[in-house]
C-alpha atoms as a PDB file:
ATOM      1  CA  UNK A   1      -8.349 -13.370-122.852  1.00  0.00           C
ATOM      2  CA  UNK A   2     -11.399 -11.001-122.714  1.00  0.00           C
ATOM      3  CA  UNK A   3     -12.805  -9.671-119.586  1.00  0.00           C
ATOM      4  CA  UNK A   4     -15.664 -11.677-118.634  1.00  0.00           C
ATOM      5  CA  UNK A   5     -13.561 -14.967-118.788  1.00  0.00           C
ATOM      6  CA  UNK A   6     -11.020 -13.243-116.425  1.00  0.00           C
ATOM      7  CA  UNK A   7     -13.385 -12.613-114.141  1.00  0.00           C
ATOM      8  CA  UNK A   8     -14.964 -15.445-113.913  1.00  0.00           C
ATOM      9  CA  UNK A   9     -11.147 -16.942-114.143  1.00  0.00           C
ATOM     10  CA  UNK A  10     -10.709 -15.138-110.722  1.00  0.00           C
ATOM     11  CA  UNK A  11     -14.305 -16.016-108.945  1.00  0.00           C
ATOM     12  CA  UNK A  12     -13.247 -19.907-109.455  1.00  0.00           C
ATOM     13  CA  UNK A  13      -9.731 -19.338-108.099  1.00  0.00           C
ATOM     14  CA  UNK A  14     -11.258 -17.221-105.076  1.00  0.00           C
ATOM     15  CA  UNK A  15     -14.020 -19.954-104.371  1.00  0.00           C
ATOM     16  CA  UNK A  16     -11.468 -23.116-104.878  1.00  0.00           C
ATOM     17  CA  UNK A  17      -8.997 -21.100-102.451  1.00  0.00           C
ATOM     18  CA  UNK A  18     -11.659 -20.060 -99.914  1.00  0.00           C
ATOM     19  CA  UNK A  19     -13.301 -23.879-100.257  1.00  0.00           C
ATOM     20  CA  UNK A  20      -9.385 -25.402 -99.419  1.00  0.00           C
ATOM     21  CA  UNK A  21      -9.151 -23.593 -96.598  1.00  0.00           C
ATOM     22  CA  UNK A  22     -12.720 -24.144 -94.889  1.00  0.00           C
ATOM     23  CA  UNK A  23     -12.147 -27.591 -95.956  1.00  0.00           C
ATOM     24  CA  UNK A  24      -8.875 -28.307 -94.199  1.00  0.00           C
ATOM     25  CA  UNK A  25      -9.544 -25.888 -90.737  1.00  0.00           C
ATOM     26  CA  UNK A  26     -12.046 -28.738 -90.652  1.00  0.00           C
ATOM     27  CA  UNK A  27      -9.511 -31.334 -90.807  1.00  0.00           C
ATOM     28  CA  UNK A  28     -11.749 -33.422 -93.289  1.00  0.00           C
ATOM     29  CA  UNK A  29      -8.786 -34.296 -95.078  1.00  0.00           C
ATOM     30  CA  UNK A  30      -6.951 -37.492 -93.813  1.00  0.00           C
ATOM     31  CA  UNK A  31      -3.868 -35.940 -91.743  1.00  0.00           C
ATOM     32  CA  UNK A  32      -0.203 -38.052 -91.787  1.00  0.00           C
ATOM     33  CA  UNK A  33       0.592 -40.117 -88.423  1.00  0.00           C
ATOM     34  CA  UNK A  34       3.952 -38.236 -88.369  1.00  0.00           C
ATOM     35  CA  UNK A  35       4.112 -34.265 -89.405  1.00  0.00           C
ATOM     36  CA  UNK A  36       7.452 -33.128 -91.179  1.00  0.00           C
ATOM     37  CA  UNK A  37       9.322 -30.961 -88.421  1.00  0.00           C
ATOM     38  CA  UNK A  38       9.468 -28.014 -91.215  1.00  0.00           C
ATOM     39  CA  UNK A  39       5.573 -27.541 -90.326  1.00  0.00           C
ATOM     40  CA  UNK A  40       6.012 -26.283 -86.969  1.00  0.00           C
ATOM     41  CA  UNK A  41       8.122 -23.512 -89.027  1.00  0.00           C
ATOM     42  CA  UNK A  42       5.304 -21.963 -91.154  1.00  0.00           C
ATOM     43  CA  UNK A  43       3.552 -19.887 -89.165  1.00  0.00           C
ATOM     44  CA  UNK A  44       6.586 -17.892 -88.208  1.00  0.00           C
ATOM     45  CA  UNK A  45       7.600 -17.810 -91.665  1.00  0.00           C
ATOM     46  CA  UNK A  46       4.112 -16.959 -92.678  1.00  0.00           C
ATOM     47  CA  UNK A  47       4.469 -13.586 -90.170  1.00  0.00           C
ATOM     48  CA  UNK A  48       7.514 -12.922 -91.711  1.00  0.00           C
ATOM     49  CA  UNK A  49       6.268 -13.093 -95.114  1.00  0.00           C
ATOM     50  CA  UNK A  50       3.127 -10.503 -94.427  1.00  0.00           C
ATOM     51  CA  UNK A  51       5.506  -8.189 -92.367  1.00  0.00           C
ATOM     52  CA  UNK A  52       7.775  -7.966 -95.967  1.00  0.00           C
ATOM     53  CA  UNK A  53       4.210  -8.031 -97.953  1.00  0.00           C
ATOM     54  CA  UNK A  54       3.482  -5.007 -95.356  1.00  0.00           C
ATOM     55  CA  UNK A  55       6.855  -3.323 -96.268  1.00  0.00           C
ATOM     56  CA  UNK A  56       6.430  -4.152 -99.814  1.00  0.00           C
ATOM     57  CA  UNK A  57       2.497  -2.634-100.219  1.00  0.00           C
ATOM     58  CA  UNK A  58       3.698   0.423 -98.361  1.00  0.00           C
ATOM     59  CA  UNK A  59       6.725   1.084-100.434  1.00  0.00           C
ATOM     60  CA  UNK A  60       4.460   0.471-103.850  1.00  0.00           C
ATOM     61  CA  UNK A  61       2.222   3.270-102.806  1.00  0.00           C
ATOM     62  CA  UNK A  62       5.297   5.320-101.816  1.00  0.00           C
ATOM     63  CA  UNK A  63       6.446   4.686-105.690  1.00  0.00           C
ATOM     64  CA  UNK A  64       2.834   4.819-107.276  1.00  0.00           C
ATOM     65  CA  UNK A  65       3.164   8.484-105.981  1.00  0.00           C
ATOM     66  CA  UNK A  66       6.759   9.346-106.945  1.00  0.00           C
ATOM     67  CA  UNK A  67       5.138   8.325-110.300  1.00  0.00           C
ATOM     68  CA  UNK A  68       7.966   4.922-110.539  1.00  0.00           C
ATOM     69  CA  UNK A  69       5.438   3.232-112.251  1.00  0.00           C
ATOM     70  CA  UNK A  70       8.526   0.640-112.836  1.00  0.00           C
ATOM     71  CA  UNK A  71       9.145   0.118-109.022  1.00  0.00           C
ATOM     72  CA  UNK A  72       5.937   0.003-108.759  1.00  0.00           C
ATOM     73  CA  UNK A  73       4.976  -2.902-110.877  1.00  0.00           C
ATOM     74  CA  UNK A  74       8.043  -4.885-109.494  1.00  0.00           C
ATOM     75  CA  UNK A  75       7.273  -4.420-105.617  1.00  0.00           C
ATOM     76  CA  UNK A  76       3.363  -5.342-106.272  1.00  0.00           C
ATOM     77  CA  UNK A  77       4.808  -8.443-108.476  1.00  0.00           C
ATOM     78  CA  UNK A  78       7.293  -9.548-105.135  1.00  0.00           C
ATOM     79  CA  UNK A  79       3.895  -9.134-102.917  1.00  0.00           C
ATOM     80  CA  UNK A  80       1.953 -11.143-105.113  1.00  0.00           C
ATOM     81  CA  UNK A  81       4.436 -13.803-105.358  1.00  0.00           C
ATOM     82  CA  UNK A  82       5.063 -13.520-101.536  1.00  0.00           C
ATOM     83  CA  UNK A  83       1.350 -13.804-100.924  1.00  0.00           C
ATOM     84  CA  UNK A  84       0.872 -16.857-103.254  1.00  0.00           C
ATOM     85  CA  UNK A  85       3.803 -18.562-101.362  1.00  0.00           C
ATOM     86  CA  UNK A  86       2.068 -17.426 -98.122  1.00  0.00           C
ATOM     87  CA  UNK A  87      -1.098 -18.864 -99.245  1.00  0.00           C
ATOM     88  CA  UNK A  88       0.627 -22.528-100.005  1.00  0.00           C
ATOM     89  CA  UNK A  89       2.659 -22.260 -96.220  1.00  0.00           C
ATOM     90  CA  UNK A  90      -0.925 -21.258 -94.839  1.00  0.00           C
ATOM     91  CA  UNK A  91      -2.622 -24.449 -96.717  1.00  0.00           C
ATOM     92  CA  UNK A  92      -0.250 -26.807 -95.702  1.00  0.00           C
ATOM     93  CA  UNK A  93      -0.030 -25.951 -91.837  1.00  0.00           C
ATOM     94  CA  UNK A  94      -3.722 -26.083 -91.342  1.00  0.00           C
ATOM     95  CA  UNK A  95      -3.846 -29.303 -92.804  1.00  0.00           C
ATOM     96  CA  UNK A  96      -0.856 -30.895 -91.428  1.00  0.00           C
ATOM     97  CA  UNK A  97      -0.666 -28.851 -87.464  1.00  0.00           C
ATOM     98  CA  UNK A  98      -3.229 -29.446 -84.398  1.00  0.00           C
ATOM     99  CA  UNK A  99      -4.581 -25.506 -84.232  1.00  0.00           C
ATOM    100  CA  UNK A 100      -3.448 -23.357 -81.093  1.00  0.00           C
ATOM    101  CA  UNK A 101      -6.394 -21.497 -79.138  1.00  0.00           C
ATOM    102  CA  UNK A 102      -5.971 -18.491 -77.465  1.00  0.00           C
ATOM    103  CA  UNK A 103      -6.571 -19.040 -73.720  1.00  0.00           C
ATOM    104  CA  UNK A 104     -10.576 -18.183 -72.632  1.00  0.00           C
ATOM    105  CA  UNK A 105      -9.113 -16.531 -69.368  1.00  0.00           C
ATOM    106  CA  UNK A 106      -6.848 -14.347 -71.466  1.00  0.00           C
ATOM    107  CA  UNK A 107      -7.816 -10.652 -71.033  1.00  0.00           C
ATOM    108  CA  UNK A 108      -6.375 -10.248 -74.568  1.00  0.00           C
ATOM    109  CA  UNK A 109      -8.691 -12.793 -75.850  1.00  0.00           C
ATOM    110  CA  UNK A 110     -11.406 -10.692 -77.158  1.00  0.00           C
ATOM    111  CA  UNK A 111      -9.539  -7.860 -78.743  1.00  0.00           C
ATOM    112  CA  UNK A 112      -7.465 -11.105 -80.376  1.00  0.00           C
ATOM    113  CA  UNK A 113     -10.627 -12.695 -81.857  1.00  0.00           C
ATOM    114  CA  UNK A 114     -11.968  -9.438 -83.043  1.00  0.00           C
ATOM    115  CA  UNK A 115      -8.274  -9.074 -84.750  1.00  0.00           C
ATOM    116  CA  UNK A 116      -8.816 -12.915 -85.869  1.00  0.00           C
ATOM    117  CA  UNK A 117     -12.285 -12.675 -87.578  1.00  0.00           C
ATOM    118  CA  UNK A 118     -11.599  -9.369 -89.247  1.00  0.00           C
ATOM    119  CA  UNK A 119      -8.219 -10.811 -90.482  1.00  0.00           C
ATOM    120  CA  UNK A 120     -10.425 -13.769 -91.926  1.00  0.00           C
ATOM    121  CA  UNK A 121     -12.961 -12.312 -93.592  1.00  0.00           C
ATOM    122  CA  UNK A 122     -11.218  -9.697 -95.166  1.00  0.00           C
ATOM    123  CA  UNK A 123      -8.329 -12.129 -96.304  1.00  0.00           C
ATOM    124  CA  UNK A 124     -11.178 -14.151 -97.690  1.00  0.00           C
ATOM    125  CA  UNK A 125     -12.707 -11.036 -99.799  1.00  0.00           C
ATOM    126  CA  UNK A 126      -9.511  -9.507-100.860  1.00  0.00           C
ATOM    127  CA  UNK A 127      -8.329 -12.300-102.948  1.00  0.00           C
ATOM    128  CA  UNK A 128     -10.566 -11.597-105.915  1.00  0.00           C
ATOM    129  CA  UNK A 129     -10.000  -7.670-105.762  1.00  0.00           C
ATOM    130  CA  UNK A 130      -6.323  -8.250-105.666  1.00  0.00           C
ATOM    131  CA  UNK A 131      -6.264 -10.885-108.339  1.00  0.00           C
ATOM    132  CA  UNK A 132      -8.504  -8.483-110.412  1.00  0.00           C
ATOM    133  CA  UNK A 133      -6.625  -5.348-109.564  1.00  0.00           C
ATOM    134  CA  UNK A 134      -3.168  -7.482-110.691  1.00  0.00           C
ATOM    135  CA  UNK A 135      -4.852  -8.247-114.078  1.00  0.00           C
ATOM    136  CA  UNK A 136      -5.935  -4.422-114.611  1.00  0.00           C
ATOM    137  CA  UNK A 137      -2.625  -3.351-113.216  1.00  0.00           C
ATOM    138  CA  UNK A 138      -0.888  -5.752-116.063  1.00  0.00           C
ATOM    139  CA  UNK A 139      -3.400  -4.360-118.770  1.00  0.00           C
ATOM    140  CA  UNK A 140      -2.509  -1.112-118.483  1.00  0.00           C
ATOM    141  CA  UNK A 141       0.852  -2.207-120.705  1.00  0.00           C
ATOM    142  CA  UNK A 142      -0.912  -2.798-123.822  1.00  0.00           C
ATOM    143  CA  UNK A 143      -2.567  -1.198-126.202  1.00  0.00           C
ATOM    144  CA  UNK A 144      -5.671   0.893-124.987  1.00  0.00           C
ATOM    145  CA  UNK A 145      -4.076   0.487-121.366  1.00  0.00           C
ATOM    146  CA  UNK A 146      -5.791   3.787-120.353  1.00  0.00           C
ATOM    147  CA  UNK A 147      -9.247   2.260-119.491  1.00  0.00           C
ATOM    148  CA  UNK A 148      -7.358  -0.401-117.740  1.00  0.00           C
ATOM    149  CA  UNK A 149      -5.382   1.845-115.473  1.00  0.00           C
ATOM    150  CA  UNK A 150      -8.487   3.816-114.784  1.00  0.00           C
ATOM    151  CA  UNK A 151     -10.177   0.512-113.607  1.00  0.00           C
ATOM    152  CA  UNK A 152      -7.154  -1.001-112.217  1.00  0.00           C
ATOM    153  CA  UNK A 153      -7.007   2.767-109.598  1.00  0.00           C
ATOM    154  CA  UNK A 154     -10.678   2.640-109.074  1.00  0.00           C
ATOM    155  CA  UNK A 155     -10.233  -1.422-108.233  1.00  0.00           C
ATOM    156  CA  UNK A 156      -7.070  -0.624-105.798  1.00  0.00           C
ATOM    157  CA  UNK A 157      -8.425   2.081-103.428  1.00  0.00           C
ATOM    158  CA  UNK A 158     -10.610  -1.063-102.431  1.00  0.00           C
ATOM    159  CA  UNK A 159      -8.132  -3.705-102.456  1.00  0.00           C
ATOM    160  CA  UNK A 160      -4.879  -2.099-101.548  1.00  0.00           C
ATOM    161  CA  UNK A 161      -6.054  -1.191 -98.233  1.00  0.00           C
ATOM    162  CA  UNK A 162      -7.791  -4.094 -97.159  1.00  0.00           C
ATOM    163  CA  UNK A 163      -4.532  -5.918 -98.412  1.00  0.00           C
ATOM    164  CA  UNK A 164      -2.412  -4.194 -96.172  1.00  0.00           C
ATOM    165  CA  UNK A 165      -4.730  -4.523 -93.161  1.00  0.00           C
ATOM    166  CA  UNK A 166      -4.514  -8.136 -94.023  1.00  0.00           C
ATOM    167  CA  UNK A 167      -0.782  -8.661 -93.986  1.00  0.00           C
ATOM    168  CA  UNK A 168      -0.197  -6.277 -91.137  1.00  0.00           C
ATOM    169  CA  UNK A 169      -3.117  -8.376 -89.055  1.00  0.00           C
ATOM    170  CA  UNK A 170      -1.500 -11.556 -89.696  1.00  0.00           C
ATOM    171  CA  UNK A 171       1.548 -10.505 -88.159  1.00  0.00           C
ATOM    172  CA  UNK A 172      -0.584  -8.991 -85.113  1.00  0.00           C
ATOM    173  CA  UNK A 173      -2.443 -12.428 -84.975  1.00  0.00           C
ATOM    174  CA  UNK A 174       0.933 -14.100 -85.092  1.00  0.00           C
ATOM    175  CA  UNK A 175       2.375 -12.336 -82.057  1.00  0.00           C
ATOM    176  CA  UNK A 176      -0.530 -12.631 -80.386  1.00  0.00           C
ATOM    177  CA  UNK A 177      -1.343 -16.719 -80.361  1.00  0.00           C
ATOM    178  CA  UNK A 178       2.007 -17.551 -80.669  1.00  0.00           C
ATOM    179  CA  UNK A 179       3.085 -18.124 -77.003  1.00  0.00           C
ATOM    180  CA  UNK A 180      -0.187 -21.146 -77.566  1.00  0.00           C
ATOM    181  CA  UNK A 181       1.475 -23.358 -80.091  1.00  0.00           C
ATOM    182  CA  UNK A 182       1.901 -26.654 -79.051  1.00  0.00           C
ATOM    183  CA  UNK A 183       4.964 -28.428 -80.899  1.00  0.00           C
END
């Protein structure tokens, strides 16, 4: 696969992902009379996996620098897994669950939605960067990796950090509305 179909590979993925999910917050989909009790699970499992996405990011970049290029690759290949598992939990709860708001008279309400949004936004722009980083990362294997791995360290001073502000703010936004789920 060259380049430029990759890319563009990764744009449709991001836009068919960030589509699903504007789609079913919207509940335009038709939703089941009766939701499977495992539903009401996801969104703690969903905290749990970005806490061990958290874990997993931080100990990468602890191995990056120890120069475990092997751990590396493995720890970034559980996160991505993790992530895409994530993504299918986070799917199927906002289609399936009524959504829990955060109390107006809450004091903890605005520093919550400022959490929220910037969770949001940056989950939504990440994708592509880590999707792209992944296929740079993956690249640098093969033969004339170098130019790879230079675009593949340029591509994850961008992504890994917004990454791991994106797992660690789910978990925050977890903790936060989750005394407002209704079951």
């Amino acid at each position: 696969m060259n380049d430029k179909l990759v890319f563009r590979l990764v744009m449709v993925i991001s836009i068919i992902v960030f589509v699903s999910v504007i789609i079913l917050n919207k509940k335009i989909l038709p939703v089941p009379e009766t939701i499977p009790s495992f539903v009401y699970k996801l969104p703690k499992l969903n905290a749990m996996i970005n806490g061990t996405c958290s874990l997993l990011l931080l100990l990468s970049l602890y191995m990056v620098k120890q120069k475990n290029i092997a751990a590396h690759k493995k720890l970034n290949i559980i996160a991505f897994c993790l992530s895409a598992i994530f993504l299918m939990s986070y799917i199927t709860y906002h289609w399936l669950a009524k959504e829990a708001t955060f109390p107006v008279d809450n004091q903890l309400r605005t520093p919550y939605l400022v959490i929220l949004v910037s969770h949001i936004i940056l989950a939504a722009f990440v994708l592509p960067l880590i999707l792209l980083s992944f296929y740079y990362g993956l690249k640098t294997q093969l033969p004339g990796g170098q130019i790879y791995l230079h675009k593949h360290k340029k591509l994850t001073r961008w992504s890994y950090p917004i990454w791991l502000y994106v797992t660690i703010t789910g978990v925050v936004v977890y903790l936060m509305i989750s005394p407002y789920y209704v079951f």
